[in-house]
Every structure is written in C-alpha cells, then in structure tokens.
Protein backbone atom coordinates (compact mmCIF):
# COMPACT_ATOMS: atom_id res chain seq x y z
CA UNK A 1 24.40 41.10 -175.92
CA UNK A 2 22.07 38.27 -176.12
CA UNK A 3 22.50 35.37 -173.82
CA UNK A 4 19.88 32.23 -173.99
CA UNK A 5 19.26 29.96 -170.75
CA UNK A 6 17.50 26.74 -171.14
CA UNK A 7 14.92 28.44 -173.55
CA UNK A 8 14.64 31.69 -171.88
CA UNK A 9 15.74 34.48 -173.62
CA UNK A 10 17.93 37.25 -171.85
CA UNK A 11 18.27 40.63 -173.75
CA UNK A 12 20.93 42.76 -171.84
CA UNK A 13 22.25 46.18 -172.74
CA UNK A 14 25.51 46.03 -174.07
CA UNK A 15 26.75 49.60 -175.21
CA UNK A 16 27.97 51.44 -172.57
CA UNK A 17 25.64 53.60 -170.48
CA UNK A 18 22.83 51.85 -171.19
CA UNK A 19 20.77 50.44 -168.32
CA UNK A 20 21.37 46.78 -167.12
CA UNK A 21 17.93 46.26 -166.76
CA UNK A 22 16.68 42.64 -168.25
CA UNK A 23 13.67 41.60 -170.50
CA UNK A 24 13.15 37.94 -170.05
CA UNK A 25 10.53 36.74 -172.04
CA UNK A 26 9.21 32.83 -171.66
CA UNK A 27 7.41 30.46 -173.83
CA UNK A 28 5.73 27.69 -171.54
CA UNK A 29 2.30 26.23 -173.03
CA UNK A 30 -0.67 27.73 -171.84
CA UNK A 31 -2.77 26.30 -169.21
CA UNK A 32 -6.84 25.99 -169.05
CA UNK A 33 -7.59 29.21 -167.75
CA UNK A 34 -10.22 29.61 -164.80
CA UNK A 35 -13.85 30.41 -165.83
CA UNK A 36 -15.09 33.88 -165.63
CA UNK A 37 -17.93 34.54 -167.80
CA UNK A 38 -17.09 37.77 -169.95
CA UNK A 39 -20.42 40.30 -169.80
CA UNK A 40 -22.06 41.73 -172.35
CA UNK A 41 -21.23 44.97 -173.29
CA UNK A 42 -24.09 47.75 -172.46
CA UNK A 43 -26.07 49.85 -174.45
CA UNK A 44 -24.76 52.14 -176.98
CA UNK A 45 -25.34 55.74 -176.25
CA UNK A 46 -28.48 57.59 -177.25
CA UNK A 47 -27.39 61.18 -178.11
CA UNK A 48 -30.59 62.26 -178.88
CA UNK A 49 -31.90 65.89 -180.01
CA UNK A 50 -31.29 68.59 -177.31
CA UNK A 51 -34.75 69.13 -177.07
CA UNK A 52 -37.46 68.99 -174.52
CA UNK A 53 -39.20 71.06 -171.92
CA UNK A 54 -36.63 73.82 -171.03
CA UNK A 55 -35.69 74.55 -167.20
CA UNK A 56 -34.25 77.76 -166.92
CA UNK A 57 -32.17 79.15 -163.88
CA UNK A 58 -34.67 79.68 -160.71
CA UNK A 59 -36.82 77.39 -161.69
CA UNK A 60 -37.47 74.26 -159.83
CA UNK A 61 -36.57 70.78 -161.29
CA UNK A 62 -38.29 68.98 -159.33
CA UNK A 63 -41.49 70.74 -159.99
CA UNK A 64 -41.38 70.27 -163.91
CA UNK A 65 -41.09 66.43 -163.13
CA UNK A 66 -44.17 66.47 -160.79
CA UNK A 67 -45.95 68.07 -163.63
CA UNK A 68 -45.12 66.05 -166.56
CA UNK A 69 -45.84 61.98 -167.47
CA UNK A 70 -42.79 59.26 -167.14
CA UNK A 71 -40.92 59.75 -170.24
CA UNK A 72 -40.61 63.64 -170.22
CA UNK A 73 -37.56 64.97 -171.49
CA UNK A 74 -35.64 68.01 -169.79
CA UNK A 75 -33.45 70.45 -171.22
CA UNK A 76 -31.71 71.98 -168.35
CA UNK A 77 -30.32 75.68 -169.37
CA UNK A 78 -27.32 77.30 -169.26
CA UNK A 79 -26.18 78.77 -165.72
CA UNK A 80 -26.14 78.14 -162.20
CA UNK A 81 -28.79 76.05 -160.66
CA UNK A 82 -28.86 76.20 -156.98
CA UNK A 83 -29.72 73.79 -154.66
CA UNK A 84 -31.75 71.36 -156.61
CA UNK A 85 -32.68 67.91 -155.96
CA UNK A 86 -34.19 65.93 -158.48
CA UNK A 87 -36.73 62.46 -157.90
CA UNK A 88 -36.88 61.23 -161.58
CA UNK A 89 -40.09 59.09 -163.62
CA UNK A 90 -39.35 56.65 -165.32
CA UNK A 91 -37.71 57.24 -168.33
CA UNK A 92 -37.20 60.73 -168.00
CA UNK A 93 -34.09 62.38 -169.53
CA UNK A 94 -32.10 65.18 -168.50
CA UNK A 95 -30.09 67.45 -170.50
CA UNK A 96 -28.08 70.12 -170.18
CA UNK A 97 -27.22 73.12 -171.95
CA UNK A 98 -23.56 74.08 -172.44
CA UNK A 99 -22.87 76.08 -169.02
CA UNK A 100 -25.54 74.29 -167.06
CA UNK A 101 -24.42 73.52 -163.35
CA UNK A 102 -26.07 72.44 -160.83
CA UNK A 103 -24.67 73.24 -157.41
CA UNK A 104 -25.54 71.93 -154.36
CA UNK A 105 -24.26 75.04 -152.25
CA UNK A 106 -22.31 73.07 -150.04
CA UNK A 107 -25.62 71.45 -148.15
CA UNK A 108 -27.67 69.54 -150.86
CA UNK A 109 -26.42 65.48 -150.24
CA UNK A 110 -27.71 64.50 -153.81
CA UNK A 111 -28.69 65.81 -157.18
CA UNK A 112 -30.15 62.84 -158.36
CA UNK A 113 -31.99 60.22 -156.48
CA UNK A 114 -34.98 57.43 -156.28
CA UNK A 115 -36.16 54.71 -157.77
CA UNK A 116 -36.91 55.37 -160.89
CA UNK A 117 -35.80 53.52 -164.16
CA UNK A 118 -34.35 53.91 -167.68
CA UNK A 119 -33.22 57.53 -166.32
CA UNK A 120 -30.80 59.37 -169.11
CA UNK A 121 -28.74 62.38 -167.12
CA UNK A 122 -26.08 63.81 -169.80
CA UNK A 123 -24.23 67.14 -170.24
CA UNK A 124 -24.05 68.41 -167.26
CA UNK A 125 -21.85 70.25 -164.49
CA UNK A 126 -22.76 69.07 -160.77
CA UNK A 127 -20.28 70.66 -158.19
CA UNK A 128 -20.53 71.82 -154.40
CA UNK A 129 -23.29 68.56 -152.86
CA UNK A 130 -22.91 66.81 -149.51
CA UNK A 131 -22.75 63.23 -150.35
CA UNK A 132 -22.89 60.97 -146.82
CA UNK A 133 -20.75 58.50 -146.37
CA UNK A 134 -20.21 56.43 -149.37
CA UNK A 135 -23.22 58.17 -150.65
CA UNK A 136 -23.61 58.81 -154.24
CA UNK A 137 -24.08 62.82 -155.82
CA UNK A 138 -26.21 60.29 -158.22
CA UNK A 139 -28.07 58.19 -155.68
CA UNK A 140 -29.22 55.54 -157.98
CA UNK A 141 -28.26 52.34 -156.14
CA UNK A 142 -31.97 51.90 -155.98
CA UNK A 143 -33.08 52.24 -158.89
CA UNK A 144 -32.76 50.46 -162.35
CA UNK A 145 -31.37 51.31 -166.30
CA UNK A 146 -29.81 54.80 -165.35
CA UNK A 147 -27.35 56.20 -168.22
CA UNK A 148 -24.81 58.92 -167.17
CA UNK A 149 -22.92 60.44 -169.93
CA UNK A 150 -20.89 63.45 -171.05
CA UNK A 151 -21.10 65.28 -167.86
CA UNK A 152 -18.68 66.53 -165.27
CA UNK A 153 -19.24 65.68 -161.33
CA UNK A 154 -16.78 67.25 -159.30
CA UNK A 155 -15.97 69.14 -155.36
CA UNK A 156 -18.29 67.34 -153.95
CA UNK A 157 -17.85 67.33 -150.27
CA UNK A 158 -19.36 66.52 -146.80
CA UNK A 159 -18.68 67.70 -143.64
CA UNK A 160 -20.15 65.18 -141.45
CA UNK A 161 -18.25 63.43 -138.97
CA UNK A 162 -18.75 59.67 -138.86
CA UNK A 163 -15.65 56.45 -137.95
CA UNK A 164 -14.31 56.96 -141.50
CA UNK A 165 -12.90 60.27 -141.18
CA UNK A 166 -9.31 60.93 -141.00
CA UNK A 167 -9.35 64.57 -139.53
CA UNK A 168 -11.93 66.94 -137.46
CA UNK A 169 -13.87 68.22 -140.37
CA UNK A 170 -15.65 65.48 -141.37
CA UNK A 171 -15.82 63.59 -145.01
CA UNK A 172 -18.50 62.29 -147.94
CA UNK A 173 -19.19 60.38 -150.57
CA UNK A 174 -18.78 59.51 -154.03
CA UNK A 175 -19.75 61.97 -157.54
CA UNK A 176 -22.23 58.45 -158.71
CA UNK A 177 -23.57 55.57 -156.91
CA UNK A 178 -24.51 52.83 -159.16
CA UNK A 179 -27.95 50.66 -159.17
CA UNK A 180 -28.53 47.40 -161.68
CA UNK A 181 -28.55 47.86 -165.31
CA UNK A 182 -26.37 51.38 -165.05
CA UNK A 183 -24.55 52.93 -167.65
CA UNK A 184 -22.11 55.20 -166.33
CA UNK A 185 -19.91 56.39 -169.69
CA UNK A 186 -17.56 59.40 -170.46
CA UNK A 187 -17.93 61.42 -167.86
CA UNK A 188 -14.97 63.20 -165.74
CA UNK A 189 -15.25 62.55 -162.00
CA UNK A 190 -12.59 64.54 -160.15
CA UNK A 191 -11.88 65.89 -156.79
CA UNK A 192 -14.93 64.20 -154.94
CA UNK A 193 -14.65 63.35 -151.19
CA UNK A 194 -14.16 59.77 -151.14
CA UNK A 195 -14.75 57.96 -154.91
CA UNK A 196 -15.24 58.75 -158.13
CA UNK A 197 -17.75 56.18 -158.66
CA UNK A 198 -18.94 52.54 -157.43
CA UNK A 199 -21.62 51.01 -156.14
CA UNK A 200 -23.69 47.25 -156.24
CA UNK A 201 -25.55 45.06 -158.72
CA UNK A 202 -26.34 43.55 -161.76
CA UNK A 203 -24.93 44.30 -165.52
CA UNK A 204 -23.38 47.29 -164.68
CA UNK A 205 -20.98 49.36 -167.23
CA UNK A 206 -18.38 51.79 -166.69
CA UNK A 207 -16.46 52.81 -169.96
CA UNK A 208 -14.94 55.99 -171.13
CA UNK A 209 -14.23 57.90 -167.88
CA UNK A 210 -11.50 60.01 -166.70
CA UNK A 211 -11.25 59.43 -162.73
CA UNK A 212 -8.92 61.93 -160.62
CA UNK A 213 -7.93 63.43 -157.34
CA UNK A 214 -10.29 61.93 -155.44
CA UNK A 215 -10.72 61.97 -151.57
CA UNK A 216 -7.98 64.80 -152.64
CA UNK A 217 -8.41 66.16 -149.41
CA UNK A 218 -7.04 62.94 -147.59
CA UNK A 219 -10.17 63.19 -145.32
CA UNK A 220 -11.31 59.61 -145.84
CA UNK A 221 -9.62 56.96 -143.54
CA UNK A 222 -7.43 53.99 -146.59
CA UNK A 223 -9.42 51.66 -144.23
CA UNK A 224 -12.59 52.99 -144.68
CA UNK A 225 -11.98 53.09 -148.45
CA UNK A 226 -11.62 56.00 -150.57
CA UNK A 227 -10.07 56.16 -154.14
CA UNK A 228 -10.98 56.22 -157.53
CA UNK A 229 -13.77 53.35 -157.54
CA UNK A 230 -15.46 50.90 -154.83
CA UNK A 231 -17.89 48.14 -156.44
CA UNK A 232 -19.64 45.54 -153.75
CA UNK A 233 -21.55 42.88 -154.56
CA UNK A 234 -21.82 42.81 -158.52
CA UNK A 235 -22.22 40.51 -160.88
CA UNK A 236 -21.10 40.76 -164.60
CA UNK A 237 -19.35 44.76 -163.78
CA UNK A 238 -17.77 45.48 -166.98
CA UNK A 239 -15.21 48.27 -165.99
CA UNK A 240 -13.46 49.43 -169.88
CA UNK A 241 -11.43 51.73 -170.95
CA UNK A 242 -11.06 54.60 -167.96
CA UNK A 243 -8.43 56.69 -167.26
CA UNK A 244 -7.94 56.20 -163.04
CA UNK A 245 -4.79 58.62 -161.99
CA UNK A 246 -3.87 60.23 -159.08
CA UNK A 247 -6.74 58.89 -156.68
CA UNK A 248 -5.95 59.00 -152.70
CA UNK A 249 -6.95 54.81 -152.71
CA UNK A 250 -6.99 52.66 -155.29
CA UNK A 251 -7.21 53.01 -158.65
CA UNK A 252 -10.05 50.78 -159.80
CA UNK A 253 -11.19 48.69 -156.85
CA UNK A 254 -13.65 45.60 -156.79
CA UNK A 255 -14.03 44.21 -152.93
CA UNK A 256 -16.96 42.11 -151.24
CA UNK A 257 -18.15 38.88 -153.42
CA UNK A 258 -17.87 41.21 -157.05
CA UNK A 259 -18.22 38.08 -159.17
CA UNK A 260 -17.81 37.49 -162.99
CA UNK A 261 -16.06 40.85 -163.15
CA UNK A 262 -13.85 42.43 -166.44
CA UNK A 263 -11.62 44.82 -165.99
CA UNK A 264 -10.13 45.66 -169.62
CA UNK A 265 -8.41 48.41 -171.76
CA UNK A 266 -7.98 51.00 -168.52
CA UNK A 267 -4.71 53.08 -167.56
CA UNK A 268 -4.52 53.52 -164.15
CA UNK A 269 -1.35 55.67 -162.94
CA UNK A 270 -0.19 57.60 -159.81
CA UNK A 271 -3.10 56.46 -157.03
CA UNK A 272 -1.65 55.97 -154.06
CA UNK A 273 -2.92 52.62 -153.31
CA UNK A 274 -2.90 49.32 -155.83
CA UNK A 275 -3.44 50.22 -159.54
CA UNK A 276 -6.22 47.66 -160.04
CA UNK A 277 -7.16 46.00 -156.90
CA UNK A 278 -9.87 42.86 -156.96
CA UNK A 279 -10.18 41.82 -153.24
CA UNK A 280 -12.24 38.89 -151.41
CA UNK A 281 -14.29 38.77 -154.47
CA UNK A 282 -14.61 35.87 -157.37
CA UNK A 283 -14.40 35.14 -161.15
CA UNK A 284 -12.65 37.96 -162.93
CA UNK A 285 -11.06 38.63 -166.11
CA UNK A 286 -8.08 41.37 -165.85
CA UNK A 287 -6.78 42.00 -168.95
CA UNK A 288 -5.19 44.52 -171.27
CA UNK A 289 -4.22 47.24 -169.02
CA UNK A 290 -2.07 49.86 -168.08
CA UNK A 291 -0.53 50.30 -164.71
CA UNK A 292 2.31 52.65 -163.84
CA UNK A 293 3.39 54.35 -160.62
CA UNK A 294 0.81 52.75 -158.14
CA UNK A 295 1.14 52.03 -154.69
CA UNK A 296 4.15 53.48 -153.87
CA UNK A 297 5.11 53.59 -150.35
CA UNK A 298 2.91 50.73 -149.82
CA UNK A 299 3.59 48.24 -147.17
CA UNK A 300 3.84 44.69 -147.53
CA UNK A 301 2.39 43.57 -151.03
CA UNK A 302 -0.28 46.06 -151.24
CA UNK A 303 2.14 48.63 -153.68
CA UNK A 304 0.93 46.11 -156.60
CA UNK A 305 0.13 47.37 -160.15
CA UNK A 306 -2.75 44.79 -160.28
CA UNK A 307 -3.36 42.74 -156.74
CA UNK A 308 -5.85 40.19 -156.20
CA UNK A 309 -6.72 39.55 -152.56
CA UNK A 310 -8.23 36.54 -151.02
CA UNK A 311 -10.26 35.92 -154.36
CA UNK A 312 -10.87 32.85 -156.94
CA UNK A 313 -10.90 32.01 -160.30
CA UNK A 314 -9.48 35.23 -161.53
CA UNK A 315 -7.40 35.63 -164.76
CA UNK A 316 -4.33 38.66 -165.41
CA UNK A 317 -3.34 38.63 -169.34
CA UNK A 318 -2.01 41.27 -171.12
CA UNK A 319 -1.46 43.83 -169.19
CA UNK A 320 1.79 46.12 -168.67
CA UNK A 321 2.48 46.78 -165.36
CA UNK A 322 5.12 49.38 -164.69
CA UNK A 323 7.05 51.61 -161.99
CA UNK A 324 4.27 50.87 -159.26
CA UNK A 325 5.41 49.19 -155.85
CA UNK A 326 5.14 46.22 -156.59
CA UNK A 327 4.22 44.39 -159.99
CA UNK A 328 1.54 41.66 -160.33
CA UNK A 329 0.99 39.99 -156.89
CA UNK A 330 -2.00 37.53 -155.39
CA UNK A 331 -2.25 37.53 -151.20
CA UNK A 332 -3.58 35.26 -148.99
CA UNK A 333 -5.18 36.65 -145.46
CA UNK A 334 -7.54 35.22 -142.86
CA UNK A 335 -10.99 37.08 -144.47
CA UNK A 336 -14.18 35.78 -144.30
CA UNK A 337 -17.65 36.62 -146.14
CA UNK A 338 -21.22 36.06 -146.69
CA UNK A 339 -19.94 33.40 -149.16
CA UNK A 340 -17.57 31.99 -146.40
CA UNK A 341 -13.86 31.98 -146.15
CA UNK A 342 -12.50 33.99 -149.42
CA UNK A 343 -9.54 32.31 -150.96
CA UNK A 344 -7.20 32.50 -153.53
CA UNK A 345 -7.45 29.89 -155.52
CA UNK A 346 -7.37 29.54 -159.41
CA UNK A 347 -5.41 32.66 -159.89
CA UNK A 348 -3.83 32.51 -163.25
CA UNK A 349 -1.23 35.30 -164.42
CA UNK A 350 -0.22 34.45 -168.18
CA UNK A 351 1.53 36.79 -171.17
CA UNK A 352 1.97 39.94 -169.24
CA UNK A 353 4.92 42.83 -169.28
CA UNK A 354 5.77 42.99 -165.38
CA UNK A 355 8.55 45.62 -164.61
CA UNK A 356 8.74 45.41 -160.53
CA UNK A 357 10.82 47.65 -159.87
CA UNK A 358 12.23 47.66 -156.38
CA UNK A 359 9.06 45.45 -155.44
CA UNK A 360 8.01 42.12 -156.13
CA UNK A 361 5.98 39.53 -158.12
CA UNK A 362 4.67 36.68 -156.71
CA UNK A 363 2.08 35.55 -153.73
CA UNK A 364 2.41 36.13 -150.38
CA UNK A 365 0.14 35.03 -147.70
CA UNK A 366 -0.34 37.28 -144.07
CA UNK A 367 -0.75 35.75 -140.86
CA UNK A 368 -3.46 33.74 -139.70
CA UNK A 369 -4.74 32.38 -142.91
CA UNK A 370 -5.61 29.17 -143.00
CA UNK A 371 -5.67 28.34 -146.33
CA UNK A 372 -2.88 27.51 -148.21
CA UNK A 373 -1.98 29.65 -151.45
CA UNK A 374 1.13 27.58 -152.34
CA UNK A 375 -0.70 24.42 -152.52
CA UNK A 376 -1.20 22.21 -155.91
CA UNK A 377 -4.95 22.23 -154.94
CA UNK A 378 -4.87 26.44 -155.09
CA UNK A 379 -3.71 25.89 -158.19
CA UNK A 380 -2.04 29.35 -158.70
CA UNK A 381 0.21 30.26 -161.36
CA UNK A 382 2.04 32.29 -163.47
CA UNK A 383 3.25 31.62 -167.65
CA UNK A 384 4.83 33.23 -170.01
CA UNK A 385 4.82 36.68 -168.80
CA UNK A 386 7.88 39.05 -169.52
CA UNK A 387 9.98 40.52 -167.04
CA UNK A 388 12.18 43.54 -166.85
CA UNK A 389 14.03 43.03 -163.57
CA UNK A 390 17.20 45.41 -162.04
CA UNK A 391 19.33 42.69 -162.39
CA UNK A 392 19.91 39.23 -163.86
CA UNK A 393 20.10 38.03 -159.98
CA UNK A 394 17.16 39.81 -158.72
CA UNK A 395 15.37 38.49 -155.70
CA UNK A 396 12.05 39.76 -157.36
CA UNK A 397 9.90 37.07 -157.00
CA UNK A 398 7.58 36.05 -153.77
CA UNK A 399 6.39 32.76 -153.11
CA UNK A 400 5.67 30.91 -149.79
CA UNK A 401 7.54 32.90 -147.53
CA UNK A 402 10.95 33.28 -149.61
CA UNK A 403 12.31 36.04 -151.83
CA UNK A 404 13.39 33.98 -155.19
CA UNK A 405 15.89 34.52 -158.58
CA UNK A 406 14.53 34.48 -161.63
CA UNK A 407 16.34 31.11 -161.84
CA UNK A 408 15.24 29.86 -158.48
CA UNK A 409 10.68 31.07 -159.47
CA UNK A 410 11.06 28.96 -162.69
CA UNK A 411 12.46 25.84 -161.09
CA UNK A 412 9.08 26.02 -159.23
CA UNK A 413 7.04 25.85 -162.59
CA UNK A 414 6.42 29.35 -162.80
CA UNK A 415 6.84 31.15 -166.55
C-alpha cells in the first residue's frame, strides 16, 4: 500500500506478515550547507622493493640505525624479536619479513618512537608492549611524515595504575599515536588496551584499517576514553574507509577543537558507545557511512549512530544509519574549551537513511547549557533524509525538550 501526505511519500507493507515498519522519504530543497574545507587526500603508498640491510632475530634494531645515515632502509626478518625499541633517522624505512614480530614481552612501552621524519614502518607484527596511558605502541606524536602500512598491532597492554582505570590491574594505551603529516593505512589494530589509533595535528590520514576489540578488557574508564579511535586537536584529519566494530568506546571518535575534519566511506558496527562520534570540536564533513548496532544501552542520546556534541559547522549526508540506539542526533551541554564555549551551531543533517529504532532523531540539549540549540540563530537542521520508523505514529523525533510524530518534526521545518 502506498499512501502520499502533503508530498511525503509513505511506503507501508501490505501483504500479510510483513513488517509495518515505514520508509518516508522527503523532497525539501537543499539548504547552503556549512563550510568545512574537505582535505587533501595523502600520499599514495610506496611499496617499494623488500630490500635493505637485513636484521635478523637477536640482533639489535636500534644498533643498525646508530650505524647507518638517515635514509637507511631495514629489512626486519622473519621471527620473534624481543624487546626492541626503535629511535628512527629521518627517512628510514622499516620492513618486515613475512613472520616478523616484534614483541615487547609485556614491559617494552613503545616499539617505535622520536622525532624523526618521513619514517616508512610496513609489514609487520607488534604484539605484547606497555603503552602508558593514551600512549602510542608507535609514539610518533612528535615527530613528522610517518607512513604505517600493512602491518598488524595488536595485545598491547599496560599494567600501570593511573585515574583512568576501571579495575585493580591497571590499563594502557593505544597500538599508534599519530604526529603531523601521518599516514596511517591498512593496517589491523585489534585488542589494544585503550584505542586502536588517534592522536593530534596537522594533515593527518587514516584509510584502509580494520579497528576491533579494543580496550577488550574493559580496563579503561568510558570517561577516560577508550574505543576504537581518539583524535585531539587536528586540523584537516581525513578518516576514510575503516572498518571500526566491536570497540569498548566509540567507534571513530573526534573530541577537543578537531577542526575541518572528514569522516567518509567507513562502517562502523557493534562498539559500545556512538558509531561516529564528533564532540566539542568544529567544521566537519560526515558523509557516506555505515552505522549499525552502536550504542546500545546508551543513556540519554549518547546510543547515536553518528552524534555530534557541542560542535559547529558540521555536515551529515549520506550516510545509513541503522539498528544503533539511537539514529542521527546533535546535543547541546554546558562544555567549554581553549576556543571558548563549544556550541552547536550550523549542524546540517541532509539526504540520509535513518532507521532509529527504539531511539531517537533529533537534538537534545542537557542541563546547564546556556546556549540555545533550538534557536533560528543555531541554525540547525535536518532535509530530506529518509526514515524507517516502527510506526506511522512514532514519537521518534527529539527537539527542544519534546518527543515529536513524524507529522508533528515536519511542521517545525524539518525534512
């Protein structure tokens, strides 16, 4: 059965035992977007020959870089290397054999660290470091140009008590840390204490990776942060086409004055906390993704698919949000920053397939914010997005305080 409303268009099952869910689909004109200056992608990847000076099992890594020039490349062989910490040249380049691991033995904190730049680590296994804190395996938040590719960081974990631990044993860091001009591209990052990767800076890249399980142990405190990714103070992060499931924390997470960030072409399923989360942070583009069984059990608004907190002049287009706790969702709270108070302003959610579920799509603003969200002069808004809600009558929508109808969220200029 197909039922039209005042240029919606209602598609309902008819046959019988089909589900009574409904697709609305609108067709208001789009408005001026907000700006958010789109990066430029990074460099593409450098294979190379696997050749070089060969570091075989035993041997020290660290002592092959102290006697070669900048530049030098490494070919790191095939086995078990124990306990190695490595302070690149510039330009060196690290390679490893198939079967090469480096393992920290449980008391190493990082494999790779300093301040070099244009530093090329691919191919390899690093398991069993002692990251601090939020604390990279890769250290290079320091340094500049570092590419890591095609390698596998994983069980990384620290036993060192500090505030954001959530039991007696103590908790760590992340498998990379990220420094300006990184490249951080098809890797697998899994079952590290507290991210998978994040960090700070400038024209940073993160494309290709599979992101999993971790803070799998639950060690790390949700307010402390711990999920799949945590970026702070970047500009022009370009985070494309990663796989983010099953992370104790958010899936992809940008939070702390992340401005002219795009978040494209990523499927982020079964983290605990929201899919795609952009918090007290500025112009973004969010487009294109997948988000499916986030943030369940959530409380409030923070179950969303894709939620952006206390941020402006961020844009949410074509995306399919699905089966997470809530759908797409802006909030307002009392949060302050370097740049001042963080508001959401200039939010703009346009041509996206929303299915909330049991939750809600909307904005919703906490206590003690001053700023208004609801406001003409905020300026938020959602078009022409599609909908498949439980029921024609659905109270499925959020907006200043009330839970709205379909019917009742359009007469409010809404899709």
């Amino acid at each position: 059965m197909t039922l039209v409303f005042s240029g919606l268009l209602i598609l309902m099952a008819a046959c019988q035992g089909e589900s009574a869910d409904t697709l609305v689909s609108t067709s208001l004109p789009a408005l001026p977007g907000p700006p958010a200056p789109v990066p430029p992608s990074g460099p593409e990847p450098d294979p190379g020959p696997l050749n070089g000076i060969r570091i075989g099992v035993g041997e020290s890594l660290q002592s092959y870089v102290d006697l070669n020039p900048a530049g030098t490349r490494f070919v790191i062989a095939s086995g078990r290397h124990m306990q190695q910490t490595v302070k690149p040249k510039d330009e060196n380049v690290f390679m490893g054999e198939a079967g090469a691991i480096l393992d920290g033995g449980g008391v190493v904190r990082q494999a790779f660290e300093g301040r070099a730049s244009k530093v090329t680590i691919r191919g390899l296994v690093i398991e069993n470091y002692a990251p601090g804190p939020t604390d990279g395996v890769i250290h290079a938040i320091d340094s500049d140009g570092w590419v890591v590719e095609d390698s596998e960081i994983r069980y990384n974990v620290a036993n060192v008590r500090h505030y954001g631990c959530a039991g007696p044993d103590g908790c760590g860091g992340m498998a990379i840390k990220m420094g300006d001009r990184m490249v951080v591209r098809n890797n697998y990052l899994h079952h590290n204490d507290q991210y998978g990767v994040g960090g700070s800076g400038a024209d940073l890249l993160v494309e290709g990776n599979e992101i999993a399980f971790n803070n799998y142990r639950d060690a790390v405190r949700g307010g402390f942060g711990a999920g799949g990714t945590k970026f702070v103070n970047t500009q022009r992060l370009i985070v494309r086409g990663n796989h983010s499931h099953d992370n104790l924390g958010p899936g992809l997470w940008t939070d702390i004055d992340n401005t002219n960030t795009l978040i494209e072409d990523n499927v982020v399923e079964n983290n605990r906390g929201p899919g795609i989360f952009h918090e007290i942070s500025h112009a973004a583009v969010i487009r294109n993704n997948t988000a499916r069984g986030n943030g369940l059990g959530a409380k409030w608004l923070y179950g969303a698919g894709i939620l952006v907190a206390h941020s402006d002049n961020v844009e949410v287009y074509g995306n399919v949000v699905e089966g997470n706790g809530d759908g797409v969702v802006g909030i307002q709270q009392n949060r302050d920053g370097r740049s001042g108070a963080h508001q959401l302003r200039n939010l703009w959610v346009h041509d996206n397939t929303i299915d909330p579920g049991s939750g809600a799509v909307g904005v919703g603003k906490g206590g003690g914010a001053g700023h208004d969200p609801f406001s003409s002069t905020a300026n938020n808004r959602f078009d022409s997005n599609q909908y498949r809600l439980p029921a024609e009558d659905s109270r499925s929508f959020r907006w200043n305080g009330h839970e709205l109808t379909l019917e009742e969220w359009r007469s409010l200029g809404h899709d």
